[in-house]
N, C-alpha and C. Protein backbone atom coordinates (compact mmCIF):
# COMPACT_ATOMS: atom_id res chain seq x y z
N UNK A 1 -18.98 -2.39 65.89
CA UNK A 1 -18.54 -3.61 66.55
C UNK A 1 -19.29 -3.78 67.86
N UNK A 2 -19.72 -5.10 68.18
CA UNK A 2 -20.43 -5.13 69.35
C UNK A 2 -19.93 -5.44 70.67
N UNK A 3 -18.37 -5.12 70.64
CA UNK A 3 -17.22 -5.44 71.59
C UNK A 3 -17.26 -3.70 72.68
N UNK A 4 -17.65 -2.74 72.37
CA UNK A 4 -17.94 -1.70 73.24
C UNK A 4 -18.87 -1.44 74.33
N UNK A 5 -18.30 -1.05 75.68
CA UNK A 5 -19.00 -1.01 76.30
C UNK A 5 -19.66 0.70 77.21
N UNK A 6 -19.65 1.29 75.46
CA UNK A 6 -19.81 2.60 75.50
C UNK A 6 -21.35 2.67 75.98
N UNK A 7 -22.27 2.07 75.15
CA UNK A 7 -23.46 1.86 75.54
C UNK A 7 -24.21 1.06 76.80
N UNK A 8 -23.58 0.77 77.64
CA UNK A 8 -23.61 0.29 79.01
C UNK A 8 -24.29 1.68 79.70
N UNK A 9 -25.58 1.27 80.43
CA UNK A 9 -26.66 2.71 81.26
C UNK A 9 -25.36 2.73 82.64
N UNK A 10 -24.90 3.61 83.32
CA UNK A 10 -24.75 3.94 84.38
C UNK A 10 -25.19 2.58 85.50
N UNK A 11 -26.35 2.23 85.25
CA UNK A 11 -26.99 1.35 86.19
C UNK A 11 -26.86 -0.21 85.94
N UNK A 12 -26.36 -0.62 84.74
CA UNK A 12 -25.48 -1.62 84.37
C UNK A 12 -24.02 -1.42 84.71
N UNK A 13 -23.31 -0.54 84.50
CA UNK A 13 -22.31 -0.88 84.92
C UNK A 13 -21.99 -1.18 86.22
N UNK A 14 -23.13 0.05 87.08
CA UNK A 14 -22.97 -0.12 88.40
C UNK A 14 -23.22 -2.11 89.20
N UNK A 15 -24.40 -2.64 88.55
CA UNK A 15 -24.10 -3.57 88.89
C UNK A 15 -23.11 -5.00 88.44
N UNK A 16 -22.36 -4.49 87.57
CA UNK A 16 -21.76 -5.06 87.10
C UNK A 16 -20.27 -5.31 87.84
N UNK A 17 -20.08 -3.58 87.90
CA UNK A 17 -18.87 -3.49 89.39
C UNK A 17 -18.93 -4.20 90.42
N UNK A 18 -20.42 -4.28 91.36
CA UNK A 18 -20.68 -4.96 92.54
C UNK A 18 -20.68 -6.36 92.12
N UNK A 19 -21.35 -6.81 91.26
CA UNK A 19 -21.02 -8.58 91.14
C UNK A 19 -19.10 -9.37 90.87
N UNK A 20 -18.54 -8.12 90.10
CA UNK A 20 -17.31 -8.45 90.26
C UNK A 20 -16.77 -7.99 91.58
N UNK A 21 -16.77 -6.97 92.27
CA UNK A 21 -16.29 -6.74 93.55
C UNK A 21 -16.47 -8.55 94.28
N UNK A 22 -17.94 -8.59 94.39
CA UNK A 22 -18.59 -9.36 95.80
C UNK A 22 -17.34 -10.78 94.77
N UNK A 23 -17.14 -11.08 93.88
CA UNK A 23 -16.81 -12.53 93.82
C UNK A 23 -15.26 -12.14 93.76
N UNK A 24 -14.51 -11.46 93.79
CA UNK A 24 -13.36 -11.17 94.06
C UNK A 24 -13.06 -11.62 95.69
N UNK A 25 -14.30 -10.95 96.50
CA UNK A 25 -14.76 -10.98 98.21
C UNK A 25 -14.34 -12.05 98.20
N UNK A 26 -15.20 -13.24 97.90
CA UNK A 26 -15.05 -14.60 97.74
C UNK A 26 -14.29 -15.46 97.05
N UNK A 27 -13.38 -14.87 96.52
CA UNK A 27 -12.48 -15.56 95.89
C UNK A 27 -11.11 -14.79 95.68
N UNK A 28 -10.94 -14.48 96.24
CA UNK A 28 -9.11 -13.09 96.59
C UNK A 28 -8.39 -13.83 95.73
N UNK A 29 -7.81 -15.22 94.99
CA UNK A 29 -7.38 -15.47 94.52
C UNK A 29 -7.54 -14.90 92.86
N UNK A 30 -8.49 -14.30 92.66
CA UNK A 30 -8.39 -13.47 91.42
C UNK A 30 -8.46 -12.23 91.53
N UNK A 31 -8.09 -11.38 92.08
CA UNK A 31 -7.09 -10.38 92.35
C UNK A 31 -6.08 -10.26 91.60
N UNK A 32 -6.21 -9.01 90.64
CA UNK A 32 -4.74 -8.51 89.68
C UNK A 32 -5.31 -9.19 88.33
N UNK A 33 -6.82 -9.85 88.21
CA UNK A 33 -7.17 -10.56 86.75
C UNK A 33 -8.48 -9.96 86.46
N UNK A 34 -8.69 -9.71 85.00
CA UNK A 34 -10.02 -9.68 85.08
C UNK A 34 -10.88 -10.68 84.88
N UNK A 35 -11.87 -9.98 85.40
CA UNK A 35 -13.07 -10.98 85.61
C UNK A 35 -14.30 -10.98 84.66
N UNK A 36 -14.48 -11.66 84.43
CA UNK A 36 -15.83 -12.10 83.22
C UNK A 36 -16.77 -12.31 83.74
N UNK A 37 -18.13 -11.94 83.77
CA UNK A 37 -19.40 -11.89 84.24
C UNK A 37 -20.39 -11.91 82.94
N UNK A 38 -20.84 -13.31 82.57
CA UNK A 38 -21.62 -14.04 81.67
C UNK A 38 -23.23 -13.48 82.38
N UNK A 39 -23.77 -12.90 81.37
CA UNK A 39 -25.57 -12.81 81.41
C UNK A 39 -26.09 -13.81 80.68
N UNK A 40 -26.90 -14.42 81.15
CA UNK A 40 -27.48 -15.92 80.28
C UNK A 40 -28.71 -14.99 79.37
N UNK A 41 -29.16 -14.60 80.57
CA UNK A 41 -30.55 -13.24 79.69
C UNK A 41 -30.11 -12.84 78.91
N UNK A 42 -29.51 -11.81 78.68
CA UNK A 42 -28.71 -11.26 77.62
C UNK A 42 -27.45 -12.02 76.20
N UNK A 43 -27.37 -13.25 76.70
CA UNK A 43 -26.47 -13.52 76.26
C UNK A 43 -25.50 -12.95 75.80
N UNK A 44 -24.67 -12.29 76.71
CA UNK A 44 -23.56 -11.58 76.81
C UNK A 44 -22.22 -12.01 77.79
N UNK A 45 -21.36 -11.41 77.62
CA UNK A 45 -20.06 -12.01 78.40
C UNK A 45 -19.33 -10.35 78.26
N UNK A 46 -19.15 -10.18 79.67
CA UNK A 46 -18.78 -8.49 80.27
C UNK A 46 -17.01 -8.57 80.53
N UNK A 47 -16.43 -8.35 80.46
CA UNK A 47 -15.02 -8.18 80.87
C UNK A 47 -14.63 -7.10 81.58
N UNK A 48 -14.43 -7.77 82.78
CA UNK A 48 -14.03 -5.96 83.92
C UNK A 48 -12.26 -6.32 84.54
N UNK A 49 -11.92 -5.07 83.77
CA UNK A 49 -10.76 -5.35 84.31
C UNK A 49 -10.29 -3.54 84.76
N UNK A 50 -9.47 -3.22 85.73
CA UNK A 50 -9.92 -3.81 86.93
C UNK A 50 -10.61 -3.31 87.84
N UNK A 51 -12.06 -3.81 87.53
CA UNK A 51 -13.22 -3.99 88.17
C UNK A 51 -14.14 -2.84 87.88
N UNK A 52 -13.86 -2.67 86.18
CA UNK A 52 -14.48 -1.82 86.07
C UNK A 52 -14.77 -2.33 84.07
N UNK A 53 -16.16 -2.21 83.71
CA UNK A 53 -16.32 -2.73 82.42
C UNK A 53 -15.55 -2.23 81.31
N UNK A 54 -14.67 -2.95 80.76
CA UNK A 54 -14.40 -2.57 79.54
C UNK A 54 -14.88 -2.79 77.79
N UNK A 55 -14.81 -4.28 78.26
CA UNK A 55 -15.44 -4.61 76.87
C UNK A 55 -16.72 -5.59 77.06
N UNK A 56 -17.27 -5.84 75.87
CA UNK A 56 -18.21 -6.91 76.08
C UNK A 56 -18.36 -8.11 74.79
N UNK A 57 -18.81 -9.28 74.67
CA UNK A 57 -19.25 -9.59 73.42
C UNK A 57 -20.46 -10.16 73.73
N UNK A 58 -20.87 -10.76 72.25
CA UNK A 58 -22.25 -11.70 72.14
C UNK A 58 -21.88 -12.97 72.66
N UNK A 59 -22.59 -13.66 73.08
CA UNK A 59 -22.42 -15.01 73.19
C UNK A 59 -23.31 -16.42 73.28
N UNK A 60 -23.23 -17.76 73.32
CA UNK A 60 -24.45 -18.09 73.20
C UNK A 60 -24.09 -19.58 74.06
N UNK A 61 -25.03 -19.63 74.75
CA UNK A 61 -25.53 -20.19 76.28
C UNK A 61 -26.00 -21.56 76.00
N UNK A 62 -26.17 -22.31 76.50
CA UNK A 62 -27.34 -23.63 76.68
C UNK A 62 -28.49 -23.52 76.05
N UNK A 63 -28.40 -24.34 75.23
CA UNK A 63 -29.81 -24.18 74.13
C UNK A 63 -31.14 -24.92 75.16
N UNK A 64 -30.91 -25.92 75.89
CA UNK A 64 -31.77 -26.20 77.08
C UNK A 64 -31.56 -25.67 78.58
N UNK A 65 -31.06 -24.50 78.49
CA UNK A 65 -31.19 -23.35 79.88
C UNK A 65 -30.07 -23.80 80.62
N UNK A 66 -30.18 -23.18 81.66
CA UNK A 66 -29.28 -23.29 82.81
C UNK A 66 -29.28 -24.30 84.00
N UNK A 67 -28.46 -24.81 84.56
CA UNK A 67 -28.60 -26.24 85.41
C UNK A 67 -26.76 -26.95 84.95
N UNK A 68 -26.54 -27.56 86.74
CA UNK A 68 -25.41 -28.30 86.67
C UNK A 68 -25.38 -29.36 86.40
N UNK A 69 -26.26 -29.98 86.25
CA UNK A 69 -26.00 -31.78 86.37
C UNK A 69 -25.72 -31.89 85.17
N UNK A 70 -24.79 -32.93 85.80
CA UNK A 70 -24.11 -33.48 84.86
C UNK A 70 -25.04 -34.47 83.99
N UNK A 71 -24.59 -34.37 82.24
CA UNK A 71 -25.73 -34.62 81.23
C UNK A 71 -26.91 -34.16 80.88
N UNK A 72 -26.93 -32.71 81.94
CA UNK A 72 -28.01 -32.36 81.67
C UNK A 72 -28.04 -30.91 80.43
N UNK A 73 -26.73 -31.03 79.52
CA UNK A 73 -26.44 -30.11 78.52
C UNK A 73 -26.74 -28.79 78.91
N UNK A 74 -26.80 -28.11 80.05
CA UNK A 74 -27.21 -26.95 80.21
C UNK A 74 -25.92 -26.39 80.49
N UNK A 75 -25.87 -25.00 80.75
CA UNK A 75 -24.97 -24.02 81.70
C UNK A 75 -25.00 -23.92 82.73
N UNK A 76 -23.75 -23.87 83.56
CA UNK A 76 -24.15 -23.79 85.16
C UNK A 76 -24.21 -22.78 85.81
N UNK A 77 -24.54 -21.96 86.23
CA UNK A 77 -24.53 -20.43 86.82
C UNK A 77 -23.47 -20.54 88.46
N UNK A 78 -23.35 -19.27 88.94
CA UNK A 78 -22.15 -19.43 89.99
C UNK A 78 -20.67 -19.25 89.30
N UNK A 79 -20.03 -18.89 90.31
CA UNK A 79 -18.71 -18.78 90.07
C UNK A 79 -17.46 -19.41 89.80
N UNK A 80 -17.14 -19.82 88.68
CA UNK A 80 -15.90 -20.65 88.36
C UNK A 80 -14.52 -19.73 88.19
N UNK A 81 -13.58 -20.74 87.79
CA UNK A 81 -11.99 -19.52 87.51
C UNK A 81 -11.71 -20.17 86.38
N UNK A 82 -10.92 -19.52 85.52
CA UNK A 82 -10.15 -20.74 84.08
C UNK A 82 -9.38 -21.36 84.92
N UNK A 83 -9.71 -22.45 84.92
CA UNK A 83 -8.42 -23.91 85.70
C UNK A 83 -7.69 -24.35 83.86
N UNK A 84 -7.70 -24.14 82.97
CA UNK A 84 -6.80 -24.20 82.30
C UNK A 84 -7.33 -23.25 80.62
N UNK A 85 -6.25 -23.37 80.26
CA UNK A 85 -6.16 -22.43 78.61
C UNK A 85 -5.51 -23.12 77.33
N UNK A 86 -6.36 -23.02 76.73
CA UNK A 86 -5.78 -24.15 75.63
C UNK A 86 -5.86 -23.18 74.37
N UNK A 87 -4.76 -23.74 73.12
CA UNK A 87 -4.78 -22.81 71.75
C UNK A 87 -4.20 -22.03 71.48
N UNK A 88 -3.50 -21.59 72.51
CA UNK A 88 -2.27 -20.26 72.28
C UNK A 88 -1.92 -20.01 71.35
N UNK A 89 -1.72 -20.93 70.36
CA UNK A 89 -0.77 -20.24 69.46
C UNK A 89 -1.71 -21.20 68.05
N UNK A 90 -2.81 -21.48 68.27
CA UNK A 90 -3.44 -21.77 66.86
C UNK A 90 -4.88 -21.63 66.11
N UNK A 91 -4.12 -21.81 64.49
CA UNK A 91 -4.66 -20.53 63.83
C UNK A 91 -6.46 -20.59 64.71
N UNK A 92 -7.30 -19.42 64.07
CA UNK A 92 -8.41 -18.76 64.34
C UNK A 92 -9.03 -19.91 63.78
N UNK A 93 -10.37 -20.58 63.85
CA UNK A 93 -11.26 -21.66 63.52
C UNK A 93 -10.78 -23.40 63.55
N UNK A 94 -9.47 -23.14 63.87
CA UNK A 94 -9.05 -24.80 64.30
C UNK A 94 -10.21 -25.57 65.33
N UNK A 95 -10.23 -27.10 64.69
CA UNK A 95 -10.58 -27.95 65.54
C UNK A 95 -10.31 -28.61 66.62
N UNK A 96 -10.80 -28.71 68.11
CA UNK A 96 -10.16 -29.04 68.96
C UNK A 96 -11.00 -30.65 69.17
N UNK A 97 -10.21 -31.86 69.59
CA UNK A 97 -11.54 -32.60 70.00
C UNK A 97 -10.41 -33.29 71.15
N UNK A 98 -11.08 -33.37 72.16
CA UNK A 98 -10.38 -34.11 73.34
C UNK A 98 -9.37 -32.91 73.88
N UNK A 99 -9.49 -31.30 73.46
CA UNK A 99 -8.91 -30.24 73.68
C UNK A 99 -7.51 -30.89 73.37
N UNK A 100 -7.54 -31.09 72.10
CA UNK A 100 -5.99 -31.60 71.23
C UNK A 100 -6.55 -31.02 69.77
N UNK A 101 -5.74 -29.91 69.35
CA UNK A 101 -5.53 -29.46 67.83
C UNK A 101 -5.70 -30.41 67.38
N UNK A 102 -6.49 -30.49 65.83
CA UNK A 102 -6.43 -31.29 65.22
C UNK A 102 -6.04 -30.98 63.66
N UNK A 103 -5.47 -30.14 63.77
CA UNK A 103 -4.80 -29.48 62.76
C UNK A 103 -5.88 -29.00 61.38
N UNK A 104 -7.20 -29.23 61.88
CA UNK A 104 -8.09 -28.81 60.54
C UNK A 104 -9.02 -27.69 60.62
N UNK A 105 -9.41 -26.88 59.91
CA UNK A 105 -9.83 -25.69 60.16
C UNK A 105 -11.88 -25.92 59.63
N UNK A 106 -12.38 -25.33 60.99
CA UNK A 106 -14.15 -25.21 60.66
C UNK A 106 -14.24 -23.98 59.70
N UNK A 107 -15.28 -24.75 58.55
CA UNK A 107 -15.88 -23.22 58.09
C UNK A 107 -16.74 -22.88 58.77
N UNK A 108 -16.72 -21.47 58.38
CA UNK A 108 -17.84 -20.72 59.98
C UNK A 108 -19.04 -20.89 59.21
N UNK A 109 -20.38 -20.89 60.03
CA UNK A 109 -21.27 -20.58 59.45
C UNK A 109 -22.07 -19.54 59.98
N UNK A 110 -22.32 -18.82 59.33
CA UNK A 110 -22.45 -17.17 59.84
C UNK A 110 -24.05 -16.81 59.67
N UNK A 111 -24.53 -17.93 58.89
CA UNK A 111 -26.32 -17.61 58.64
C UNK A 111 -26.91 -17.83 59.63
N UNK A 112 -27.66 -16.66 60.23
CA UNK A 112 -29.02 -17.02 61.33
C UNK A 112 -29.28 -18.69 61.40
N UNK A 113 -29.21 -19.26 62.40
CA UNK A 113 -29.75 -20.44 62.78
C UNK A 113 -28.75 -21.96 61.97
N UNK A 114 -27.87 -21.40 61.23
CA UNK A 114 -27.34 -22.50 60.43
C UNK A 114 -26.74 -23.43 61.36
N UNK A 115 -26.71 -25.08 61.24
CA UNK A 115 -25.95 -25.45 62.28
C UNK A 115 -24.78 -26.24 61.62
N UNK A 116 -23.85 -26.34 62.27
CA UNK A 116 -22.65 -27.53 62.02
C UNK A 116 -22.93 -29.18 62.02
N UNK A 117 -21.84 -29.77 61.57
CA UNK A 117 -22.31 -31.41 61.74
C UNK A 117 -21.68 -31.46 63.86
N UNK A 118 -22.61 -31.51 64.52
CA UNK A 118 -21.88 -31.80 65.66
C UNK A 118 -21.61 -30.42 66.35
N UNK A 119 -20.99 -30.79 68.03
CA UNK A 119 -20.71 -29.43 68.85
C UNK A 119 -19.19 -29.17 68.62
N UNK A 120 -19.05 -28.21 67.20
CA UNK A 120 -17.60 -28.27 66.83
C UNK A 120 -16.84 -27.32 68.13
N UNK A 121 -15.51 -27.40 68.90
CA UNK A 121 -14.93 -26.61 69.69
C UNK A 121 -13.65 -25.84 68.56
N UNK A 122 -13.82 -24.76 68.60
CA UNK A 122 -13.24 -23.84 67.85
C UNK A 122 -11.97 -22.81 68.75
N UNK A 123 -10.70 -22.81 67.92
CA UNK A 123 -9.93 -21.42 68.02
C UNK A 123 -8.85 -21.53 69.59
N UNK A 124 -10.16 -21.63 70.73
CA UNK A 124 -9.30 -21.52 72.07
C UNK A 124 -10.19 -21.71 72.70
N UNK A 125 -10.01 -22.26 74.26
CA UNK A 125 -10.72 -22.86 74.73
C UNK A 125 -10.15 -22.11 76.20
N UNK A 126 -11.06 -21.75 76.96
CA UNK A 126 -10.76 -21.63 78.20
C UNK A 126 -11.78 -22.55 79.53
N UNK A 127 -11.42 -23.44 79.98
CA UNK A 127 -11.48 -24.79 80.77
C UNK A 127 -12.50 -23.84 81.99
N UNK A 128 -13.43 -24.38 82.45
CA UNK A 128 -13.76 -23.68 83.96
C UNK A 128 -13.74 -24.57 85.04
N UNK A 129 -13.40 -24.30 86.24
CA UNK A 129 -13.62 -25.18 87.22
C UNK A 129 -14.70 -23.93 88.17
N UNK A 130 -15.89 -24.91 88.47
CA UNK A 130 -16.51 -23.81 89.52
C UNK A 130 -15.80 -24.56 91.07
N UNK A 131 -16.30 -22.98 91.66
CA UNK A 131 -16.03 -22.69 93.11
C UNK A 131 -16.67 -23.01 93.93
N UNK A 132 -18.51 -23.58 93.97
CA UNK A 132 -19.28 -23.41 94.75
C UNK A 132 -19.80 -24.83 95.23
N UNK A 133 -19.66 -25.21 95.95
CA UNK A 133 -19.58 -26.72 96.35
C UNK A 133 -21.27 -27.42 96.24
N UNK A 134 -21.41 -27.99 95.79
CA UNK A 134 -23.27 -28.52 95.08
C UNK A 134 -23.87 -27.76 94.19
N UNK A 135 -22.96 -26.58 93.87
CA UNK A 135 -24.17 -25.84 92.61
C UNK A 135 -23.02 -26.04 91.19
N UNK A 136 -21.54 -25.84 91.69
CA UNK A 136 -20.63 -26.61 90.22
C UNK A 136 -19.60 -26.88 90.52
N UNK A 137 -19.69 -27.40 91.88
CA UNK A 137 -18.16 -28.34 92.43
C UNK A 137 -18.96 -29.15 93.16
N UNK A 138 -18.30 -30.47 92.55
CA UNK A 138 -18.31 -31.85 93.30
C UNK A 138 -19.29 -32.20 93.02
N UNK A 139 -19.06 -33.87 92.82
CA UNK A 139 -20.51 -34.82 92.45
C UNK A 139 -20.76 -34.58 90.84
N UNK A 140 -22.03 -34.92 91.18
CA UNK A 140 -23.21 -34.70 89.79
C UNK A 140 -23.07 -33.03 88.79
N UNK A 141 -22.53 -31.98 89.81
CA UNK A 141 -22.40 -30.81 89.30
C UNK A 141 -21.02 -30.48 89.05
N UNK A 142 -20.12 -30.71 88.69
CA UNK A 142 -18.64 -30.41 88.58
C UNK A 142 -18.69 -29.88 87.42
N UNK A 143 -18.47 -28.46 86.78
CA UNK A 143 -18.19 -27.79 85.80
C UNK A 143 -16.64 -28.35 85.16
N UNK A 144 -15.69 -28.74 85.79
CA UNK A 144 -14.59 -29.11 85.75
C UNK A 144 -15.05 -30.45 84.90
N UNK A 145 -15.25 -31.55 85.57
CA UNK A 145 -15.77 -32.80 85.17
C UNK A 145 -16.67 -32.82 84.06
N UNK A 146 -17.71 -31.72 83.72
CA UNK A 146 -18.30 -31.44 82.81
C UNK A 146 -17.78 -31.04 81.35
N UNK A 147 -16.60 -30.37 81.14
CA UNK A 147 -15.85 -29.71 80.67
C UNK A 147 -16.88 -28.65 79.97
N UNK A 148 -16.80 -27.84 81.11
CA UNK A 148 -17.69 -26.48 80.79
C UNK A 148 -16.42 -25.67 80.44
N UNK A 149 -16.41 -24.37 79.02
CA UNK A 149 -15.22 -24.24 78.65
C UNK A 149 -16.09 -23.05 77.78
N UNK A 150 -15.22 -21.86 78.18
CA UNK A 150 -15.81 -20.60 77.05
C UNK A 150 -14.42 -21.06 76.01
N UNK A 151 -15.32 -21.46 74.54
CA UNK A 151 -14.38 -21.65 73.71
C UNK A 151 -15.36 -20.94 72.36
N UNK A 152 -14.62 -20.91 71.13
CA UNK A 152 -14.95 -20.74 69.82
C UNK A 152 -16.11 -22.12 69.33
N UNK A 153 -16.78 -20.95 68.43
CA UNK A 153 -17.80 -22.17 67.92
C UNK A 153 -17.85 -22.18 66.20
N UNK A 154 -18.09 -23.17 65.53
CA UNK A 154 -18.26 -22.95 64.12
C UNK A 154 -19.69 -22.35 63.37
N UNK A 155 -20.01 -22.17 64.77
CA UNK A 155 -22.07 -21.76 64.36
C UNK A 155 -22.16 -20.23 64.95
N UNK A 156 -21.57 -19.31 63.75
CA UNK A 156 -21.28 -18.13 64.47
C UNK A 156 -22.22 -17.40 64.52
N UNK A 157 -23.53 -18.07 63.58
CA UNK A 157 -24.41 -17.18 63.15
C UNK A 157 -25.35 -17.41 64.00
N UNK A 158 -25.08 -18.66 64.86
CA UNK A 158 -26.15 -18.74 66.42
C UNK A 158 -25.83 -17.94 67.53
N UNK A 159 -25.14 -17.04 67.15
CA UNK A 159 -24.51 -16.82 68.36
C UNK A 159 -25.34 -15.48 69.06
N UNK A 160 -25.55 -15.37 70.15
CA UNK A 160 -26.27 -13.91 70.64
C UNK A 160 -27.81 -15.03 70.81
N UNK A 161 -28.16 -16.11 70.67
CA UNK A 161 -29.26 -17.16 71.11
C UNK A 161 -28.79 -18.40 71.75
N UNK A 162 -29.13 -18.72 72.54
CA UNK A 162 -28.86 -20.28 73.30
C UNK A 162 -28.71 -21.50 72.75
N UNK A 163 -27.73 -21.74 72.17
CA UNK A 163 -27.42 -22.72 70.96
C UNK A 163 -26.78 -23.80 71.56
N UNK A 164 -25.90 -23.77 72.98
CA UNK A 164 -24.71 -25.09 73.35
C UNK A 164 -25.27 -25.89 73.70
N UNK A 165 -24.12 -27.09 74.25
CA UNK A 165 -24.59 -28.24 74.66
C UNK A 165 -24.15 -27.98 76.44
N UNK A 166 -23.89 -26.41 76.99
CA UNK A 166 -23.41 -26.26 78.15
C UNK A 166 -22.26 -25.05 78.25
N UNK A 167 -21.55 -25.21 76.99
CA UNK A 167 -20.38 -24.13 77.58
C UNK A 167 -21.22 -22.92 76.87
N UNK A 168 -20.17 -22.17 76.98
CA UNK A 168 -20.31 -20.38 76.64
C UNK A 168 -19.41 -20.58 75.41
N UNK A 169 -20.11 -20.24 73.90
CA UNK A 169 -19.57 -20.13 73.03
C UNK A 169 -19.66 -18.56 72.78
N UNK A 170 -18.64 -18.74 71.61
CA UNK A 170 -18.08 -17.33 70.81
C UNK A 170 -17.59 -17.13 69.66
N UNK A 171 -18.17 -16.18 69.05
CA UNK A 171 -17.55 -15.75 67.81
C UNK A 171 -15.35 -16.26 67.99
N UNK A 172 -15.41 -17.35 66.44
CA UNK A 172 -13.76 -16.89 66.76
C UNK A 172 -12.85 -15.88 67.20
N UNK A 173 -13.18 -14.75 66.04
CA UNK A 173 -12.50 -13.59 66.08
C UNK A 173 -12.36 -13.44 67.62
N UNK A 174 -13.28 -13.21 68.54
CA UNK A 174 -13.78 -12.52 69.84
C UNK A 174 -12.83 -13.38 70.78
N UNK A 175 -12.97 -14.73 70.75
CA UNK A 175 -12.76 -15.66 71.52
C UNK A 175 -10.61 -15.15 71.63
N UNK A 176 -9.94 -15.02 69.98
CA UNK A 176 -8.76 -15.07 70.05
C UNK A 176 -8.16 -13.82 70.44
N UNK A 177 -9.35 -12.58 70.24
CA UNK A 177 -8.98 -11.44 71.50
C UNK A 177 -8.59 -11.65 72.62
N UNK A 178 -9.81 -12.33 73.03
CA UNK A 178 -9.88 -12.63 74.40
C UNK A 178 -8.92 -13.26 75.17
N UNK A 179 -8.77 -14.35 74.68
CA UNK A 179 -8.31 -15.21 75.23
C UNK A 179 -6.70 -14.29 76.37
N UNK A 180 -5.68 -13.75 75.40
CA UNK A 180 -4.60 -13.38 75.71
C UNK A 180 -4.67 -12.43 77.07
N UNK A 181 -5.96 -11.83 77.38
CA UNK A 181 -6.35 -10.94 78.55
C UNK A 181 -6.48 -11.64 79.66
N UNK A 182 -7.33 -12.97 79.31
CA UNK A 182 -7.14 -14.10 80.84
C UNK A 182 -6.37 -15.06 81.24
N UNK A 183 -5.68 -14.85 82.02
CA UNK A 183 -4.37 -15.72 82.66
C UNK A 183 -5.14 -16.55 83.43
N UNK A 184 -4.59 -17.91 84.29
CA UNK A 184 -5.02 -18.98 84.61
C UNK A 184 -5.88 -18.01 85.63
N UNK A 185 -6.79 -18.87 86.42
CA UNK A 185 -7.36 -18.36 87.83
C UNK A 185 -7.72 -17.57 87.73
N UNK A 186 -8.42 -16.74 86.35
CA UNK A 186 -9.58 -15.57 86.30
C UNK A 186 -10.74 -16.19 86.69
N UNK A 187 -12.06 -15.22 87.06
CA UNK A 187 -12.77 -15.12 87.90
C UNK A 187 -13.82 -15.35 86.72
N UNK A 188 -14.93 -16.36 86.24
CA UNK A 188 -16.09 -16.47 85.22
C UNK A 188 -17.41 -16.32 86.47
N UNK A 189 -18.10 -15.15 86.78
CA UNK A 189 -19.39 -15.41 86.98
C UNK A 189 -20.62 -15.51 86.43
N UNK A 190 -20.82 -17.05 86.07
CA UNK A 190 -22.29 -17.20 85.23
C UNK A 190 -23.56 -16.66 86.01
N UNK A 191 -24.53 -15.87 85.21
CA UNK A 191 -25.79 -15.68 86.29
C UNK A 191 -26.96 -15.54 85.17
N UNK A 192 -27.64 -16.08 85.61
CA UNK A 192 -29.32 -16.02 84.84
C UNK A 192 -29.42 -14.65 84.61
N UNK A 193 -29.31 -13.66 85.15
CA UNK A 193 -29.78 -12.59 84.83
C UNK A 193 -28.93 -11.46 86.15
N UNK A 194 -29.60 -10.18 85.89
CA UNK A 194 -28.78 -9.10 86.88
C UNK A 194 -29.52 -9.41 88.45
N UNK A 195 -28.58 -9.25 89.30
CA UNK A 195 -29.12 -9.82 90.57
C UNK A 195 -29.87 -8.88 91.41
């Protein structure tokens, strides 16, 4: 399973600790949550709780790179929190559109490169609002306004390559782990790469 973070060098984890420390610094309001620290390079998504790596998964990023503006389909890097959580309680591959169940279930498609009709939102959805005022708060860059959102995708087999239209997708399965570990006002730091 590629959810272990047994294989993490000493020197990854170490910076992995310090990027969650420093945005905790800056943001005390996520304190007592863990924190998620997204590699766009890697396309990965780290889970440190508390403040120390536990798990990890695959994940898959902006198929046209990283950048806030708005319409500009990318990912935004910087620090957001979940400002909301959607899906609690439904089933694994449900359709969300307007983040309202729609009571019908995606087949996954699990083949290298296969795509769906459309950017299906799958399973659970976790909402981001960033923190950082001109890079994904306020204006043209609002992650919030954007509805940048680590949720489930029906294109599972893109996943671990840069496939979105902006959010951080995920394997279902992964996503309905997940989800139950982050309470509102966890800590998402997106970053191009290790700093």
């Amino acid at each position: 399973m590629e959810r272990s973070t047994e294989e993490l060098s000493a020197a990854e984890s170490d910076w992995l600790q310090r990027v969650a420390r420093d945005a905790l610094v800056r943001e005390p309001g996520g304190w007592g949550r863990p924190v998620l620290v997204v590699r766009v390079d890697q396309q990965r998504l780290y889970v440190l709780e508390p403040g120390h790596p536990v798990e990890q998964f695959p994940v898959s990023t902006a198929e046209r790179g990283v950048g806030s503006r708005e319409g500009s389909e990318q990912t935004p890097l910087g620090l957001h929190r979940v400002a909301q959580r959607i899906g609690d309680a439904a089933p694994a591959g449900t359709i969300f559109r307007g983040r309202s169940d729609t009571g019908e279930i995606a087949p996954i498609l699990s083949e290298p490169g296969q795509r769906g009709p459309g950017d299906r939102i799958t399973s659970r959805i976790l909402w981001l609002e960033g923190l950082e005022e001109g890079l994904n708060r306020g204006g043209e860059v609002d992650s919030l306004a954007r509805y940048i959102y680590i949720h489930g995708t029906d294109e599972e087999g893109r996943i671990g390559m840069p496939a979105s239209h902006g959010c951080v997708r995920m394997r279902n399965q992964d996503i309905v782990a997940l989800f139950p570990r982050v309470p509102l006002h966890s800590l998402v730091l997106i970053l191009a790469e290790a700093p």
